[in-house]
C-alpha atoms as a PDB file:
ATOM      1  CA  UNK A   1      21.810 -18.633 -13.091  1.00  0.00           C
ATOM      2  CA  UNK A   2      20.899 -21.516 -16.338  1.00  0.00           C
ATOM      3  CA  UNK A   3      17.096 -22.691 -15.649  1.00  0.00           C
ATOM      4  CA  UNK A   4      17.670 -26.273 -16.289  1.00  0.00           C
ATOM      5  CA  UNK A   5      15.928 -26.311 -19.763  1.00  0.00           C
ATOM      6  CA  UNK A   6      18.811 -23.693 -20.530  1.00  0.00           C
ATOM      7  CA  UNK A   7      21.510 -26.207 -18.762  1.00  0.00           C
ATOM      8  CA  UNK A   8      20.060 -29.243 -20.613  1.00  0.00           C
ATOM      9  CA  UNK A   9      20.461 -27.568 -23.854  1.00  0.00           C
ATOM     10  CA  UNK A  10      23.892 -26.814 -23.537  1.00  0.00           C
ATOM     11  CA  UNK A  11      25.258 -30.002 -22.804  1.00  0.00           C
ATOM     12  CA  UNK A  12      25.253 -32.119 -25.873  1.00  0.00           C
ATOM     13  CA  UNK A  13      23.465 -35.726 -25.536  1.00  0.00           C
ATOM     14  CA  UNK A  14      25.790 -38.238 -24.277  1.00  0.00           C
ATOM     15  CA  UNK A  15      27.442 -40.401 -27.205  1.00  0.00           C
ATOM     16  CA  UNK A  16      25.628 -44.026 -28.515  1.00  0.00           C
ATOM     17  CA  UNK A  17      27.674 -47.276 -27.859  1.00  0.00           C
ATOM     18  CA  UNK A  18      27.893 -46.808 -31.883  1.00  0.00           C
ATOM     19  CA  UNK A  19      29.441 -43.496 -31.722  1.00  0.00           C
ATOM     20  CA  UNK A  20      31.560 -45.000 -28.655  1.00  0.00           C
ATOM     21  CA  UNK A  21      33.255 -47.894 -30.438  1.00  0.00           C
ATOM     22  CA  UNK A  22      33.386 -45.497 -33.781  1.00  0.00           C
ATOM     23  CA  UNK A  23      35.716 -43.037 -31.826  1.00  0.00           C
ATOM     24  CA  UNK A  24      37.781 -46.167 -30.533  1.00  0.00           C
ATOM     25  CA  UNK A  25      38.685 -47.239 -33.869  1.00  0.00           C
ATOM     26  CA  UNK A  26      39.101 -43.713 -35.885  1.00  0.00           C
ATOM     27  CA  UNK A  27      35.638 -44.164 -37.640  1.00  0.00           C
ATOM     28  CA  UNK A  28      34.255 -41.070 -37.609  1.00  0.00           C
ATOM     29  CA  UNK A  29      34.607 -38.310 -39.677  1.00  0.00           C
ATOM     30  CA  UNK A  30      36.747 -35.326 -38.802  1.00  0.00           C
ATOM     31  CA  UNK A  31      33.685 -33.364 -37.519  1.00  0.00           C
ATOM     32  CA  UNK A  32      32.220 -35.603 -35.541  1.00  0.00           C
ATOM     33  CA  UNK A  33      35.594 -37.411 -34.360  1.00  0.00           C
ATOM     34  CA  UNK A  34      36.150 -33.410 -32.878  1.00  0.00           C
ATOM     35  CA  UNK A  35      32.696 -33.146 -31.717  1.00  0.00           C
ATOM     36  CA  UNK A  36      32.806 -36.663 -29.669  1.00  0.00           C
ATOM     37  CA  UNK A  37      36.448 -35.826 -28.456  1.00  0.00           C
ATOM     38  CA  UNK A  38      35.323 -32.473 -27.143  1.00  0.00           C
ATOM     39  CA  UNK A  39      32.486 -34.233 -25.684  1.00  0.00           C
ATOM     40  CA  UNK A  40      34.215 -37.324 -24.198  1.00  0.00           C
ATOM     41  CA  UNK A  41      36.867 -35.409 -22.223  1.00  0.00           C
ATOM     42  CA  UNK A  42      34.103 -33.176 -20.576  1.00  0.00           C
ATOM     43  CA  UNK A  43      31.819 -35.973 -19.741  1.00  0.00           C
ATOM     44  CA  UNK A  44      32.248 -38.131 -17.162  1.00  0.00           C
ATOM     45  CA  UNK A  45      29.831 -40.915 -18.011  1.00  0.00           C
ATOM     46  CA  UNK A  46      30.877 -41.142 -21.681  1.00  0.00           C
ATOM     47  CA  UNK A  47      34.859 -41.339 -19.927  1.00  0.00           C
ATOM     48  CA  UNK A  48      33.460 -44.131 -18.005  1.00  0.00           C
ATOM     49  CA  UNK A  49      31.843 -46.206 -20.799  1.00  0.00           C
ATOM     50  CA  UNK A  50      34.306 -45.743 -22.921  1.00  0.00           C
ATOM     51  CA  UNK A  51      36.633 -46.817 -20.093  1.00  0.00           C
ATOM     52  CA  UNK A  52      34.577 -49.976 -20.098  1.00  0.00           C
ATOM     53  CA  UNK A  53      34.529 -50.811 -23.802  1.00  0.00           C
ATOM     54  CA  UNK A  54      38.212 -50.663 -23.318  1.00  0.00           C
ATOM     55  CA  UNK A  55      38.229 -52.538 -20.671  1.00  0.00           C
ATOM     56  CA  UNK A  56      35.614 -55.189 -22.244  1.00  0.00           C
ATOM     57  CA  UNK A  57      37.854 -55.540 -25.812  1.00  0.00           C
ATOM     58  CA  UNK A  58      40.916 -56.007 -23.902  1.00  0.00           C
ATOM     59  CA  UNK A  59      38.857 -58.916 -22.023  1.00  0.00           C
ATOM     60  CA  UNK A  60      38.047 -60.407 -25.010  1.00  0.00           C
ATOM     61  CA  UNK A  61      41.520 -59.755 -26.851  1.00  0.00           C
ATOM     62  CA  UNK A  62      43.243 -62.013 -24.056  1.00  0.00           C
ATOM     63  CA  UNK A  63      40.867 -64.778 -23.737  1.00  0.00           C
ATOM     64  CA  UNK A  64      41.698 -65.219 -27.211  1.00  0.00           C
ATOM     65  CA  UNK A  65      45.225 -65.284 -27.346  1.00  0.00           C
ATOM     66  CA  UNK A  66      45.769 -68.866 -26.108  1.00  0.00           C
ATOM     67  CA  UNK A  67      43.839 -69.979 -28.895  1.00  0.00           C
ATOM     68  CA  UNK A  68      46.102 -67.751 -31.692  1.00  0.00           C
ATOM     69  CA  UNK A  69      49.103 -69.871 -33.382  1.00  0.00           C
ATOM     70  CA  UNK A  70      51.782 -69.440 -32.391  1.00  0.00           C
ATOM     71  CA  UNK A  71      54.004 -67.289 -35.007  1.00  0.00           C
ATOM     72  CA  UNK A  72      57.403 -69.039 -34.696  1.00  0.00           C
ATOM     73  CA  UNK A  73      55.841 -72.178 -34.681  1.00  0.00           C
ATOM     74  CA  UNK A  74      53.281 -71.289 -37.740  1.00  0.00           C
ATOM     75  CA  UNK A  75      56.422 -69.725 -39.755  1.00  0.00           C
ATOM     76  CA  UNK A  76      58.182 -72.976 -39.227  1.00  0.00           C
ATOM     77  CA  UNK A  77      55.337 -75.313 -40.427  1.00  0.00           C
ATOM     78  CA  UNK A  78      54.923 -73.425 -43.328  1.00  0.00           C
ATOM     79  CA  UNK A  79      58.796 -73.522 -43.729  1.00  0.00           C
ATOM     80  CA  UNK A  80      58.481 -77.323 -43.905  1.00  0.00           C
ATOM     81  CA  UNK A  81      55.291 -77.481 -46.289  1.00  0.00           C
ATOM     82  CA  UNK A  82      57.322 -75.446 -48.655  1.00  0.00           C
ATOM     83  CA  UNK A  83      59.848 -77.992 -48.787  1.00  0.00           C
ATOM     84  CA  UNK A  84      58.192 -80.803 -48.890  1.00  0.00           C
ATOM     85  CA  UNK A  85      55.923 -79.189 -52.096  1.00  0.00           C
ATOM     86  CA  UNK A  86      59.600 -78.178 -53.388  1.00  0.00           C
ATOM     87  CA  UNK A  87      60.803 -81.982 -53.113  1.00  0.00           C
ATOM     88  CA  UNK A  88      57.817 -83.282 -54.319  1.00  0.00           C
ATOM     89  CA  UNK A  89      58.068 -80.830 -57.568  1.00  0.00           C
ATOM     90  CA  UNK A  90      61.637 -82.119 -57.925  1.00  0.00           C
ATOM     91  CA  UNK A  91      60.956 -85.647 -57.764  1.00  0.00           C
ATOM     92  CA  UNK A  92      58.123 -85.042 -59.889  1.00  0.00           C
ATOM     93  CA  UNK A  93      60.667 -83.398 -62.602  1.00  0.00           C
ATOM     94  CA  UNK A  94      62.933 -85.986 -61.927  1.00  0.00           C
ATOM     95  CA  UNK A  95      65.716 -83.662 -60.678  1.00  0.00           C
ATOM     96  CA  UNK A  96      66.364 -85.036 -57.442  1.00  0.00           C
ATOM     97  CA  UNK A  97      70.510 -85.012 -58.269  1.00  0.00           C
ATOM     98  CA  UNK A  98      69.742 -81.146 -58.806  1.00  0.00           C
ATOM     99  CA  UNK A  99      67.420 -80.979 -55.168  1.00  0.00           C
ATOM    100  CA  UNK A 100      70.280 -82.040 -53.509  1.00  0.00           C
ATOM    101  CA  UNK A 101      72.188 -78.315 -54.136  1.00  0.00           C
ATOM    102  CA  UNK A 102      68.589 -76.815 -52.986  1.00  0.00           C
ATOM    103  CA  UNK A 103      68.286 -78.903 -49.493  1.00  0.00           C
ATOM    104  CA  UNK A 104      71.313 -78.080 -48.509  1.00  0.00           C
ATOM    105  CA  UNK A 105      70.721 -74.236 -49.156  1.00  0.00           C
ATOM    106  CA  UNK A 106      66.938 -74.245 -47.242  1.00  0.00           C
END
């Protein structure tokens, strides 16, 4: 039987916050991203925190959705600025017979 300076030197400290979050997002090197893999799927209290900061990003990540544009409606502005520059560039030219073909086709 391990004395338990012999047990704590086999298990490996348990992985920073830093390390943590560095692992979520395919930071670390190739070593170390083996190393804290190894180490997170043996250890239940790195599991656990790492189940947290999951848990804590997704938080965040849907309290700000209401507050991202929406897509469809951002496409469609931007739509409209374009052809409003466009007519202004035409009328600026003074082709407006010729922005008549164009309006039709946007």
């Amino acid at each position: 039987m391990l004395r338990k300076a012999d047990r704590a030197s086999l298990v490996p400290p348990h992985l920073s916050e830093e390390h943590l979050l560095a692992f979520l997002d395919g930071e670390l090197p190739r070593a170390e991203l083996d190393i804290a893999r190894a180490h997170v799927d043996t250890c239940w209290t790195c599991r656990s925190r790492l189940s947290n900061l999951l848990a804590g990003i997704d938080s965040f990540l849907a309290s700000r959705a209401p507050l991202q544009p929406d897509a469809a409606a951002e496409r469609d502005q931007r739509i409209r600025q374009f052809r409003e520059r466009l007519f202004d560039l035409f009328q600026f030219e003074g082709l407006d017979d010729r922005f008549q073909f164009f309006h039709v086709i946007l």
